[in-house]
C-alpha atoms as a PDB file:
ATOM      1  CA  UNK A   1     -17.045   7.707  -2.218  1.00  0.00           C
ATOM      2  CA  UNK A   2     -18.833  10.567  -3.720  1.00  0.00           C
ATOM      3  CA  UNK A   3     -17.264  10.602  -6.928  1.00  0.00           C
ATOM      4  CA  UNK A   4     -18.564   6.668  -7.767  1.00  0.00           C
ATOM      5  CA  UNK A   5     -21.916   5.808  -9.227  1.00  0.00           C
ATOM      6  CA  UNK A   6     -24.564   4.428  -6.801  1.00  0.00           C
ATOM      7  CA  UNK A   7     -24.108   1.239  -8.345  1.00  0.00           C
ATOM      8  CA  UNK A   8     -20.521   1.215  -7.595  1.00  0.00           C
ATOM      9  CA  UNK A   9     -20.872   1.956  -3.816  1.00  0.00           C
ATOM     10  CA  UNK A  10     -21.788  -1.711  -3.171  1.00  0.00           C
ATOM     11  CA  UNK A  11     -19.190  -3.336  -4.538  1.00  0.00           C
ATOM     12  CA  UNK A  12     -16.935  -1.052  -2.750  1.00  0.00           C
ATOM     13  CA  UNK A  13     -18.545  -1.747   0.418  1.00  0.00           C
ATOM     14  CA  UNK A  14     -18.204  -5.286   0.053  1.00  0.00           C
ATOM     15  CA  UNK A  15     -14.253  -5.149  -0.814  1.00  0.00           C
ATOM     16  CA  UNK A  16     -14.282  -3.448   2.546  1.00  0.00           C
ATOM     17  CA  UNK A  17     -15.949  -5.709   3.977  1.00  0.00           C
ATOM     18  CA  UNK A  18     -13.840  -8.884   2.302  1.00  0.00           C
ATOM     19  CA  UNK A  19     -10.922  -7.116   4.308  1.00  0.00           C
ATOM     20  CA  UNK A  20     -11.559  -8.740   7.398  1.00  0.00           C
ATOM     21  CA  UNK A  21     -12.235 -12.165   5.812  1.00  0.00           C
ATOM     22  CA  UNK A  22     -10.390 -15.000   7.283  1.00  0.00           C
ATOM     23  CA  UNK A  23      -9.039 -16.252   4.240  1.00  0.00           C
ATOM     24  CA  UNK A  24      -5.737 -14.389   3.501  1.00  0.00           C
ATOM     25  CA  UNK A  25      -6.261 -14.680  -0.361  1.00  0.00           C
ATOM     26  CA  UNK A  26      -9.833 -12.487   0.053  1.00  0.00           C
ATOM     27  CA  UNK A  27      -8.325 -10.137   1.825  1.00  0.00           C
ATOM     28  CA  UNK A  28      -5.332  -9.920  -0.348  1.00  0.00           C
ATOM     29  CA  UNK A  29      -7.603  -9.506  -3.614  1.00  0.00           C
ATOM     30  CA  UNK A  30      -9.654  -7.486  -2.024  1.00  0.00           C
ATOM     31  CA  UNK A  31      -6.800  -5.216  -0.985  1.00  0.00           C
ATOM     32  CA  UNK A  32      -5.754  -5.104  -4.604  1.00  0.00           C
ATOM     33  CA  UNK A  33      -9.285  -4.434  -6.010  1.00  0.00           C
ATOM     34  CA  UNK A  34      -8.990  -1.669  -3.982  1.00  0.00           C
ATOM     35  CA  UNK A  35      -6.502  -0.427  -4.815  1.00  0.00           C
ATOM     36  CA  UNK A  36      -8.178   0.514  -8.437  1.00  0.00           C
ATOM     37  CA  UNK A  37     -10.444   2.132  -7.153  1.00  0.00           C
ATOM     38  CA  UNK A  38      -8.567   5.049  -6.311  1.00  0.00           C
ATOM     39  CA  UNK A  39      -8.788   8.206  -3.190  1.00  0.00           C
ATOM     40  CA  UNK A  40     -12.033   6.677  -1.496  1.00  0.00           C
ATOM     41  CA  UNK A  41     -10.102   3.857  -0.647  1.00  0.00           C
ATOM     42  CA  UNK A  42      -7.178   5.187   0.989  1.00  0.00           C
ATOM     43  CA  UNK A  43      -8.686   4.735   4.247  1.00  0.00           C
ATOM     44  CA  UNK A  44      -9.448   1.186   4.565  1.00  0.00           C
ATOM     45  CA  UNK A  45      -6.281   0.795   2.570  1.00  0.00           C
ATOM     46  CA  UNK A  46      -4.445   2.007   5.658  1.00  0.00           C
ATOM     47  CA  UNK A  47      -5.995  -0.012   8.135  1.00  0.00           C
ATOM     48  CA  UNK A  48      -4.408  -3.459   6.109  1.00  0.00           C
ATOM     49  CA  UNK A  49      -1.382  -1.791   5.860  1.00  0.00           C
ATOM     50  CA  UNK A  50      -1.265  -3.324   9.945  1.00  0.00           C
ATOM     51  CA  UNK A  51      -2.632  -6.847   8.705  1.00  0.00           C
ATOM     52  CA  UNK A  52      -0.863 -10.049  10.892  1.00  0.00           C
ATOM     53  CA  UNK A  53      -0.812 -11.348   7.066  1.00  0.00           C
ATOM     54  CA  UNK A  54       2.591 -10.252   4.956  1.00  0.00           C
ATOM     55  CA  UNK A  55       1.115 -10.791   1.170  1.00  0.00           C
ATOM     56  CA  UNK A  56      -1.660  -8.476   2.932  1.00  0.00           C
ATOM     57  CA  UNK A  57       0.676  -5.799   4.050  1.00  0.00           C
ATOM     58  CA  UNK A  58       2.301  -5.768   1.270  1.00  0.00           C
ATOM     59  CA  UNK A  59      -0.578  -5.884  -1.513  1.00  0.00           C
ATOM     60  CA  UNK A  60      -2.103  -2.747   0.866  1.00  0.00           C
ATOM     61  CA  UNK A  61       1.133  -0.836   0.512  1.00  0.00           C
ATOM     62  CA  UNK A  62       1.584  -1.972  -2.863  1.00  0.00           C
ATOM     63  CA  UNK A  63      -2.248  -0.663  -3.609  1.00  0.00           C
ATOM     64  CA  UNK A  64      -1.445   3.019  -1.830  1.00  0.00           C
ATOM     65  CA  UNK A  65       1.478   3.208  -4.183  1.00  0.00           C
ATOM     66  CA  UNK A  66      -0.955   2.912  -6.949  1.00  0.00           C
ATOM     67  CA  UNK A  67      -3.018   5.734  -5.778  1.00  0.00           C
ATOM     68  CA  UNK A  68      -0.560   7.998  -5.396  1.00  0.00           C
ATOM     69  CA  UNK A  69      -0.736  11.408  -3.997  1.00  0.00           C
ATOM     70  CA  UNK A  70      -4.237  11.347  -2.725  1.00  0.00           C
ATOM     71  CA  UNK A  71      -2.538   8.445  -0.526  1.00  0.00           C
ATOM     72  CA  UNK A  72      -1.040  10.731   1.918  1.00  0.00           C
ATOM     73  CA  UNK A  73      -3.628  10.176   5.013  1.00  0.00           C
ATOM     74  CA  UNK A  74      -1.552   6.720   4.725  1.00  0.00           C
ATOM     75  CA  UNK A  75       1.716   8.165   5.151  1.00  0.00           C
ATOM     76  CA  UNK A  76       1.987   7.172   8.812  1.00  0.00           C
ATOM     77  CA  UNK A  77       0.736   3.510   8.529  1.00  0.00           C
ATOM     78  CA  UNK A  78       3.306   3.496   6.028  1.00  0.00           C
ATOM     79  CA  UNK A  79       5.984   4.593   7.719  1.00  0.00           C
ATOM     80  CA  UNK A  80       5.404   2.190  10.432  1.00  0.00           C
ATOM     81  CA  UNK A  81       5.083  -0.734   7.222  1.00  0.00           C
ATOM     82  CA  UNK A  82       8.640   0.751   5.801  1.00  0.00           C
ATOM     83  CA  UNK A  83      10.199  -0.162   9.406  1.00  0.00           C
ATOM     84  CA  UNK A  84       8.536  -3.886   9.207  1.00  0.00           C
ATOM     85  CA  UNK A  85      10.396  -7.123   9.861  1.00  0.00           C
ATOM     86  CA  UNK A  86       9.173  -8.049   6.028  1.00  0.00           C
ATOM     87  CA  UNK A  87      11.618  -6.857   3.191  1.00  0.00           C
ATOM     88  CA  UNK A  88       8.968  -7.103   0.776  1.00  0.00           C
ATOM     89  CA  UNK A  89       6.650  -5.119   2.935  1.00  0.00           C
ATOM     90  CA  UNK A  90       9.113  -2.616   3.596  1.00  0.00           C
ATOM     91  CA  UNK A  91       9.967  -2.377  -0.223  1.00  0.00           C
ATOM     92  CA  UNK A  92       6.530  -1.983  -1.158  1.00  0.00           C
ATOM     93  CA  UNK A  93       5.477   0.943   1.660  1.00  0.00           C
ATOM     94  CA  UNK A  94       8.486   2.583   0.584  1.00  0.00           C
ATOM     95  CA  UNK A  95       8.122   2.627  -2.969  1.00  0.00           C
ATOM     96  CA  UNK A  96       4.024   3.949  -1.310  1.00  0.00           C
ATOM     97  CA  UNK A  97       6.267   6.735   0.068  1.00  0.00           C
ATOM     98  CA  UNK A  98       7.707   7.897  -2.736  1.00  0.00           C
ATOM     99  CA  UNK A  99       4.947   7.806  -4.924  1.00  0.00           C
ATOM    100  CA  UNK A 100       2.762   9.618  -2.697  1.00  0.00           C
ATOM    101  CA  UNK A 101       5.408  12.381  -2.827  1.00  0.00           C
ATOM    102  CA  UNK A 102       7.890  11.682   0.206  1.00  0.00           C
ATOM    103  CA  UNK A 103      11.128  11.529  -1.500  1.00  0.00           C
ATOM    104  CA  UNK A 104      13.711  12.472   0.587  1.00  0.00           C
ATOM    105  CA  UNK A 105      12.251   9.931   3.276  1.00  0.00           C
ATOM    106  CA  UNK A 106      12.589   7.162   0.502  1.00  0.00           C
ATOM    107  CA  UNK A 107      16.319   8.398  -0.173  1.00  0.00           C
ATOM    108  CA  UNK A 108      16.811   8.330   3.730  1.00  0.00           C
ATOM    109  CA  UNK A 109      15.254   4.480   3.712  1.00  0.00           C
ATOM    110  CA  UNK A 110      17.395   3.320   0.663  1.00  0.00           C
ATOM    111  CA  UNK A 111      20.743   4.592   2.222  1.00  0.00           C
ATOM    112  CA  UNK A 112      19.782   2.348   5.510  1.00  0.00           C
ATOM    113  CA  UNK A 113      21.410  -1.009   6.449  1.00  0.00           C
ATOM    114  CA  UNK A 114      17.837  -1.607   7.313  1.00  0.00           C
ATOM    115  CA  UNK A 115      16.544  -1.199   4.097  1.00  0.00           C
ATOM    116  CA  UNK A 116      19.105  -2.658   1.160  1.00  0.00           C
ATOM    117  CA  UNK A 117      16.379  -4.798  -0.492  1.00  0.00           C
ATOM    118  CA  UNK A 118      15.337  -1.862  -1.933  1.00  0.00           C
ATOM    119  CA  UNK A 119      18.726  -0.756  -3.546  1.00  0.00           C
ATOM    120  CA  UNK A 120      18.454  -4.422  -5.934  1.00  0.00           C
ATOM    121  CA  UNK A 121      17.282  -4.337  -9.078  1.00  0.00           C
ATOM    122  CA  UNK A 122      13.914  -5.386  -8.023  1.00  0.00           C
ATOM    123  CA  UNK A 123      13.214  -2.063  -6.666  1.00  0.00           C
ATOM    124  CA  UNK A 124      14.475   0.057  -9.594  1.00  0.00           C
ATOM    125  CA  UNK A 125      12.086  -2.157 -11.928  1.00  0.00           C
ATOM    126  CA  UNK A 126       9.206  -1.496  -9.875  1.00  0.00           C
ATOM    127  CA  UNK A 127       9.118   1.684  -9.944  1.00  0.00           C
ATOM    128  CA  UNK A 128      11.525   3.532 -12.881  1.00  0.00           C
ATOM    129  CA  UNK A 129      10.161   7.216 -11.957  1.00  0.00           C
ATOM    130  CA  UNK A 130      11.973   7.442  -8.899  1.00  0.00           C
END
């Protein structure tokens, strides 16, 4: 979190913190509010990835997808997520995949019985660039 302002840092730490509430719309707008914030969330970010809640799994891999690049110390939770019993959690870690740079693991997914929610139009409107 060294790129934030020191007035920033708290509200960060309390989004973190909102992740383990036991309402499942905190943590889910917490999980998005995170994911604006960019590389010093990628962490915590991970962790929900794992979350017993689906909206929750989803809006984490969802978030990661948003950060990009500097989301690749989530590319094994996401994996994991892209192999979930969820199709919208495995759309959304996938699409996380490919946007943090995995591409030929997202062309592997999309060619898999497993994994044709994400060859319907939904998935090329999510994400056009791929």
């Amino acid at each position: 979190m060294g790129w934030m302002t020191a007035a920033a840092q708290p509200a960060v730490a309390a989004l973190i913190v909102a992740l383990d509430d036991e309402e499942e719309s905190v943590r889910r707008q917490a999980t998005e509010a995170l994911g604006r914030i960019g590389p010093a969330a990628v962490e915590p970010l991970a962790g929900v990835v794992g979350s017993d809640s689906v909206r929750v799994r989803s809006a984490a891999a969802t978030a990661l997808a948003q950060i990009g690049p500097a989301a690749q110390p989530a590319i094994e939770n996401l994996r994991l997520a892209a192999a979930d019993s969820e199709a919208e959690v495995r759309a959304a870690a996938i699409m996380a995949l490919g946007r943090i740079g995995m591409r030929s693991y997202v062309t592997s997914m999309s060619n898999s019985r497993h994994n044709s929610v994400i060859r319907g139009n939904r998935w090329r409107n999510t994400d056009p660039g791929m």
